[in-house]
Protein backbone atom coordinates (compact mmCIF):
# COMPACT_ATOMS: atom_id res chain seq x y z
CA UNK A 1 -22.13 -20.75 2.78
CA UNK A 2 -25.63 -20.65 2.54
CA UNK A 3 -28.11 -17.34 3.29
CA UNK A 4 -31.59 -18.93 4.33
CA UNK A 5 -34.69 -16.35 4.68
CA UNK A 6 -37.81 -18.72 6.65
CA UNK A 7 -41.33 -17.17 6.43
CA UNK A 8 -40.06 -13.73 7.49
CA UNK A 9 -42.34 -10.50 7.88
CA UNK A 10 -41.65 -7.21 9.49
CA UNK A 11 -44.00 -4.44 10.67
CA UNK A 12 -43.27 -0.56 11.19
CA UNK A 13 -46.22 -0.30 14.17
CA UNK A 14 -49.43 -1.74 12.47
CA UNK A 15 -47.86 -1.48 8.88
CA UNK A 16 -47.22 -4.73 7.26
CA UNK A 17 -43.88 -4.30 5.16
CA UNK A 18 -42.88 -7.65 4.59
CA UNK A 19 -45.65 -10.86 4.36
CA UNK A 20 -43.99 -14.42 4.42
CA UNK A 21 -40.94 -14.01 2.56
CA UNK A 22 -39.08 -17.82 1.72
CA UNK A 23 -35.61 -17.29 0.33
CA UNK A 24 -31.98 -19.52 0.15
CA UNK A 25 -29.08 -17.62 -1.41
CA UNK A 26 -25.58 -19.45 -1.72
CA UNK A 27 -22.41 -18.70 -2.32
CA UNK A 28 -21.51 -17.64 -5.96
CA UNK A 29 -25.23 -16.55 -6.61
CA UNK A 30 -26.08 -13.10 -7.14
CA UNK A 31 -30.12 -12.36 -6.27
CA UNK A 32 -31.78 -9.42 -7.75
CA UNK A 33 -34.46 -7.66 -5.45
CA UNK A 34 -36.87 -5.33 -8.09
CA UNK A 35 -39.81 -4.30 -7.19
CA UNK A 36 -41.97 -0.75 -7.80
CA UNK A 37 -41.21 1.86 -4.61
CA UNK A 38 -42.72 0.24 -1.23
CA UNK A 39 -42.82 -3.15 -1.64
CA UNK A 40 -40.02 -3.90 0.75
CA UNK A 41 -37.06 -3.98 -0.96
CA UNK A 42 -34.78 -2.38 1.50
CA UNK A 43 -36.64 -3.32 4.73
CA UNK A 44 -35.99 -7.38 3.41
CA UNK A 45 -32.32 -6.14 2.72
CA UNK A 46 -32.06 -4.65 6.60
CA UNK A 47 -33.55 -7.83 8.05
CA UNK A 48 -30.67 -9.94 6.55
CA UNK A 49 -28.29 -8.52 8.76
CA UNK A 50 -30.16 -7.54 11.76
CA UNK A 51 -30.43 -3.59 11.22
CA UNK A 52 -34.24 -5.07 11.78
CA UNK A 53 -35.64 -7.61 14.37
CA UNK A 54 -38.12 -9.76 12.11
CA UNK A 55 -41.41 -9.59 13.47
CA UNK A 56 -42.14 -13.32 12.32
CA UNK A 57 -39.78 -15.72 10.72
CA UNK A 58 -36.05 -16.37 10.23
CA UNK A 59 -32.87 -15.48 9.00
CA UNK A 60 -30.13 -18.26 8.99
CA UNK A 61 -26.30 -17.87 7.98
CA UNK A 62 -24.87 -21.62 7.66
CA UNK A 63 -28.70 -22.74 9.88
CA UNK A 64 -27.26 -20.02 12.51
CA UNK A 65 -29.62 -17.63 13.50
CA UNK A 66 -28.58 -14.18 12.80
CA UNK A 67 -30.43 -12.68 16.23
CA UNK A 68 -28.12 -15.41 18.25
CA UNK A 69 -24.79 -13.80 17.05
CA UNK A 70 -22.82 -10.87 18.11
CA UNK A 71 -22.98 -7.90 16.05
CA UNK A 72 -19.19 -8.54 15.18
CA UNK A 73 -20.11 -11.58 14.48
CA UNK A 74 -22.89 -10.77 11.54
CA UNK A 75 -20.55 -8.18 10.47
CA UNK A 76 -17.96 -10.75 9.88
CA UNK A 77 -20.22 -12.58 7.83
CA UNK A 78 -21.99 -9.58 5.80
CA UNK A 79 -20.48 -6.84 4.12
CA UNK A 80 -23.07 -3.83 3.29
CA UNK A 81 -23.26 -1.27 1.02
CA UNK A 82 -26.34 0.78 2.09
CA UNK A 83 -28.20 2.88 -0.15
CA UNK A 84 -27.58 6.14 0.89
CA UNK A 85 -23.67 6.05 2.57
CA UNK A 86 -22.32 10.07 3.26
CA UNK A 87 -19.18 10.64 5.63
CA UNK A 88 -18.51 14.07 5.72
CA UNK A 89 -15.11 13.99 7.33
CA UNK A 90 -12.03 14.16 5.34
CA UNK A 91 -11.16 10.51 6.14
CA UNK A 92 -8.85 9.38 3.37
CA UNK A 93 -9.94 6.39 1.07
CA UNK A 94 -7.25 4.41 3.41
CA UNK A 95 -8.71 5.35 6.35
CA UNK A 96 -12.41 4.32 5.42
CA UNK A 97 -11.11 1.03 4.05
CA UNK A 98 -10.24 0.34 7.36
CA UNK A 99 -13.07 0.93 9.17
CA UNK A 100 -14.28 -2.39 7.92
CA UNK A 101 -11.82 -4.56 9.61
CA UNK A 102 -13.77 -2.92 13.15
CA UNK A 103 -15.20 -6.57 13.27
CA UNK A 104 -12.05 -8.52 13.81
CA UNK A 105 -10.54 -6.12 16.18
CA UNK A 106 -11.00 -6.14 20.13
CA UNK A 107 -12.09 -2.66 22.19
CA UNK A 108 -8.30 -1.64 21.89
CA UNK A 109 -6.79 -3.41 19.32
CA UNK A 110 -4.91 -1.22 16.85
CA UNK A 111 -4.25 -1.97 13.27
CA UNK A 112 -1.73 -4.55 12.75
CA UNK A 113 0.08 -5.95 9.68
CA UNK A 114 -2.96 -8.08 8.19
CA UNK A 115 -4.81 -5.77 8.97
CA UNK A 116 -3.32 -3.22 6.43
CA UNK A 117 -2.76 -6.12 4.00
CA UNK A 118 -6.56 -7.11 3.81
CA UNK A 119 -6.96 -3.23 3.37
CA UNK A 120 -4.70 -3.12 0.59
CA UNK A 121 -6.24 -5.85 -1.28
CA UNK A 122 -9.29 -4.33 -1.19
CA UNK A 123 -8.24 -1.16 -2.67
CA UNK A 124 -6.41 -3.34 -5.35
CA UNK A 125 -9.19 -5.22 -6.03
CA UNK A 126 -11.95 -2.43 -6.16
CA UNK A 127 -9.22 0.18 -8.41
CA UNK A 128 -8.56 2.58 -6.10
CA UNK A 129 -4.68 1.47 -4.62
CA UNK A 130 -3.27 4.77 -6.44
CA UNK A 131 -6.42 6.93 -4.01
CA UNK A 132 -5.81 5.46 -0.91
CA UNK A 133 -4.35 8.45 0.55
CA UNK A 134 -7.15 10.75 -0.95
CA UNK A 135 -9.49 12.15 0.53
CA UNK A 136 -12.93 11.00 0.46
CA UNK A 137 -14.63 14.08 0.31
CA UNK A 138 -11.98 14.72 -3.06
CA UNK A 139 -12.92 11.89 -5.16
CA UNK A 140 -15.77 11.44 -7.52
CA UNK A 141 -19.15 9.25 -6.93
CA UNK A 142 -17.73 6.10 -8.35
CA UNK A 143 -14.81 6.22 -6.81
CA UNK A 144 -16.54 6.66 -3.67
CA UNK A 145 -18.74 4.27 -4.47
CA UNK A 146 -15.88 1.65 -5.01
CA UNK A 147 -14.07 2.86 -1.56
CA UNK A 148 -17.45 1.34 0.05
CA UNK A 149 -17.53 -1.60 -1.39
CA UNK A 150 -14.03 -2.17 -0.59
CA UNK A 151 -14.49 -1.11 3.20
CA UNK A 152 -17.58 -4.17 2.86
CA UNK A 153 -14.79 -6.24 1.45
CA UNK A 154 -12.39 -5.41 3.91
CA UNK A 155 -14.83 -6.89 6.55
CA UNK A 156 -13.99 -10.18 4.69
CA UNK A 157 -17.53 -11.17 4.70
CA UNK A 158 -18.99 -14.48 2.73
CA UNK A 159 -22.32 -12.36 2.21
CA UNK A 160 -22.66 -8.61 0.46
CA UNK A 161 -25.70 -6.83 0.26
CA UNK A 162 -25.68 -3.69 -1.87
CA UNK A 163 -28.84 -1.39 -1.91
CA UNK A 164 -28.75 0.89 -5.10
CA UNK A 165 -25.53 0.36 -5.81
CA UNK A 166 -25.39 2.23 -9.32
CA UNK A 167 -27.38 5.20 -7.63
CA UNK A 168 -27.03 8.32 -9.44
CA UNK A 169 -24.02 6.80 -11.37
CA UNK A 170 -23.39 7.64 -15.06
CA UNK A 171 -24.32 4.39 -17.00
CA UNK A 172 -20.50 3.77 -17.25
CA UNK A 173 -19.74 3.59 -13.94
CA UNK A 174 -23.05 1.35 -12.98
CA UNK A 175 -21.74 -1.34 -15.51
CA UNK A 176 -18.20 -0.75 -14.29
CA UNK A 177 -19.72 -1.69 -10.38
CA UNK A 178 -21.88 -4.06 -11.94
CA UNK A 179 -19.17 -5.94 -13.40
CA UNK A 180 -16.93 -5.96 -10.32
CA UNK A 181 -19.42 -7.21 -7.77
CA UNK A 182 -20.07 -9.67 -10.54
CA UNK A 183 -16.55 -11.06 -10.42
CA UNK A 184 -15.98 -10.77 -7.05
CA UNK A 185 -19.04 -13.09 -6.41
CA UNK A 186 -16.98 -15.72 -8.38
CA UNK A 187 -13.32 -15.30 -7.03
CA UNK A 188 -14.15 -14.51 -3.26
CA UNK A 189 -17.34 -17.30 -3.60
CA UNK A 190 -20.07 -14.61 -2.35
CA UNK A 191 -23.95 -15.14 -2.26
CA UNK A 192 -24.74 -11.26 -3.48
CA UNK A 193 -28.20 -9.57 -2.84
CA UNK A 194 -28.58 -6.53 -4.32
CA UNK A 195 -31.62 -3.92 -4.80
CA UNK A 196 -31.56 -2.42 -8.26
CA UNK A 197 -34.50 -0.24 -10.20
CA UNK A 198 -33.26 -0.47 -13.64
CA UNK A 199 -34.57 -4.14 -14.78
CA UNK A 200 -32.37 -4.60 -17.79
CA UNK A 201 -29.54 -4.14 -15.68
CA UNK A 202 -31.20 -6.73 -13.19
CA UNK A 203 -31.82 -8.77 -15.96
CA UNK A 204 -28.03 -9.06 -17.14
CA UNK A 205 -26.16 -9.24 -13.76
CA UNK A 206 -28.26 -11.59 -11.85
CA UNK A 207 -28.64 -15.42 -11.27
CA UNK A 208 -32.01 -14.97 -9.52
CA UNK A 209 -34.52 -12.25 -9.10
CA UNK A 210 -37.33 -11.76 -6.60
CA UNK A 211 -39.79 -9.61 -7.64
CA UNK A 212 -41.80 -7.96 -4.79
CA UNK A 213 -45.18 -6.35 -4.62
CA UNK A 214 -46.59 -4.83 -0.99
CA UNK A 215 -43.83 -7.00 0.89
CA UNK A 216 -44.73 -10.21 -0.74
CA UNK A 217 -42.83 -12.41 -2.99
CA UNK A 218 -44.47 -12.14 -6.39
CA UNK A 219 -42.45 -14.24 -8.71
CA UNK A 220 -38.98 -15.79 -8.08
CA UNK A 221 -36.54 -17.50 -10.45
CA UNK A 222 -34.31 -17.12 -13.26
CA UNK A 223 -34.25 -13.75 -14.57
CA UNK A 224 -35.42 -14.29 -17.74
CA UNK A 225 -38.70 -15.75 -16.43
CA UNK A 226 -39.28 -12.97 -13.44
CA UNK A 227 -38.81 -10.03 -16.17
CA UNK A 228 -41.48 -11.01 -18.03
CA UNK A 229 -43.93 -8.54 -19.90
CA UNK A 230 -46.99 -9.77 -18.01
CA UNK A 231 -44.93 -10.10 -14.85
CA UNK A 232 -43.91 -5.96 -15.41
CA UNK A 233 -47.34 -5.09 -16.62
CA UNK A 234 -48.91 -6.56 -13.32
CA UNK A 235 -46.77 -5.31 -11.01
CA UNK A 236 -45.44 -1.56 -12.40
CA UNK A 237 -48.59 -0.74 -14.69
CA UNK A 238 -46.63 -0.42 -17.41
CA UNK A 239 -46.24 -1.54 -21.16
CA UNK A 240 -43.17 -3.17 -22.32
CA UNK A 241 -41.08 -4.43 -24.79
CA UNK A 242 -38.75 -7.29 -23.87
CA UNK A 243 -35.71 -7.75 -26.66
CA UNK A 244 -32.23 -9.68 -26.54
CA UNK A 245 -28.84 -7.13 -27.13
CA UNK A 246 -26.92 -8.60 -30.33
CA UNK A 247 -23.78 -8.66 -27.76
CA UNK A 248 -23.99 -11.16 -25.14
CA UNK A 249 -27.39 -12.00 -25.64
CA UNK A 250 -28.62 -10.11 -22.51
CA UNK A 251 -32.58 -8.89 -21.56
CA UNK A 252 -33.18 -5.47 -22.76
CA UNK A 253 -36.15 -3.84 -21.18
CA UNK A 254 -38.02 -1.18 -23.24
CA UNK A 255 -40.55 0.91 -21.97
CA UNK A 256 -43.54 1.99 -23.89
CA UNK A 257 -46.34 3.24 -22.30
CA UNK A 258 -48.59 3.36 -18.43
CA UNK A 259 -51.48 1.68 -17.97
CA UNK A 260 -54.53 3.64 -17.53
CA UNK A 261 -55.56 1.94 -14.24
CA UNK A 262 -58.40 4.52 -13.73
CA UNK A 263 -60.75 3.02 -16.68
């Protein structure tokens, strides 16, 4: 599998959002999108699977052009976990599960027998089996949290995007999220592309990072040389300190102080 991203830009009206963006993401790599508020984090996240039509360039699943397939189809491929995800009804955990296998089902196809089984996988897999018959307005923010990214698994899906996916989480669940997309990346074979603020997290849970300013591609590579203190004072006018945890050896980002811009 193999995510390519061809000099794409989108516009809301006259508004530039996105300026020539030239990505490949394959399977088993996790990319890190950081970037300060505005610079086109979730807009580049929405034109991977066609929420938005590009107003330039191209998105490519396996050289396939995303705006050429079905919207079954691109859902088969990529699994989402949006930013901002609230169902008020009292579905159970089951029920929402199951939602994602609407892709592989015709107009008036009920659930069948794989149908349940992918659906109990993914409940396995994410922790939540014992919940399924919860409901989802009952269960806490991680838990929900993991019900979503098991209804993107249940889509079966060689792609997952996931925008803010520790989002008001306590710092235990975020590494306990962290840690599962992490893994599933390497037993399912994923290419992962998720948004995340918090740059030490970024730092320790990604293969690549893209660091965007005003819609443009400001540095890309390995993490370690994208969170850089000149690369964070540049870009988020602030002063940092850039150390190494004494377990696992991962990027620890320590902020000190703003930058004056106005002198």
């Amino acid at each position: 599998m193999e995510l390519k991203i061809l000099d794409l830009s989108f516009s809301y009206n006259s508004a530039k959002t996105l300026d020539g963006i030239v990505l490949n993401i394959k399977e088993r790599e996790i990319l890190c999108i950081i970037g300060p508020n505005g610079s086109g984090k979730t807009t580049l996240l929405k034109c991977m699977n066609k929420k938005l039509k590009p107003t330039t360039g191209t998105v490519l699943i396996n050289d396939i052009n995303i705006l050429q397939m079905a919207r079954k189809e691109v859902a088969k491929n990529i699994g989402v976990v949006p930013q901002v995800s609230t169902v008020s009804f009292p579905f159970t955990v089951h029920d929402l599960v199951m939602m994602g296998r609407y892709s592989h089902k015709g107009r008036f196809d009920t659930e069948n027998e794989n149908d349940r089984a992918v659906v109990y996988q993914c409940l396995a897999r994410t922790g939540i089996a014992h919940m399924a018959d919860r409901l989802i307005t009952e269960i806490s923010g991680g838990e929900y949290q993991k019900a979503i990214i098991a209804r993107a698994l249940a889509q079966q899906p060689e792609i997952l995007l996931l925008d803010e996916v520790t989002l008001h989480l306590d710092i235990n669940h975020q590494i306990e999220i962290l840690e599962l997309v992490k893994a599933l990346s390497e037993e399912n074979n994923l290419a992962i592309v998720m948004v995340l603020h918090d740059l030490s997290l970024a730092a320790r849970y990604s293969t690549k990072t893209i660091m965007l300013q005003k819609g443009r591609i400001f540095a890309y590579g390995r993490p370690e040389d994208v969170i850089s203190i000149e690369n964070i004072r540049d870009i988020y006018d602030i002063e940092i300190e850039i150390g190494r945890s004494s377990k696992g050896n991962y990027l620890n980002v320590i902020p000190l102080s703003i930058i004056n811009t106005e002198q």
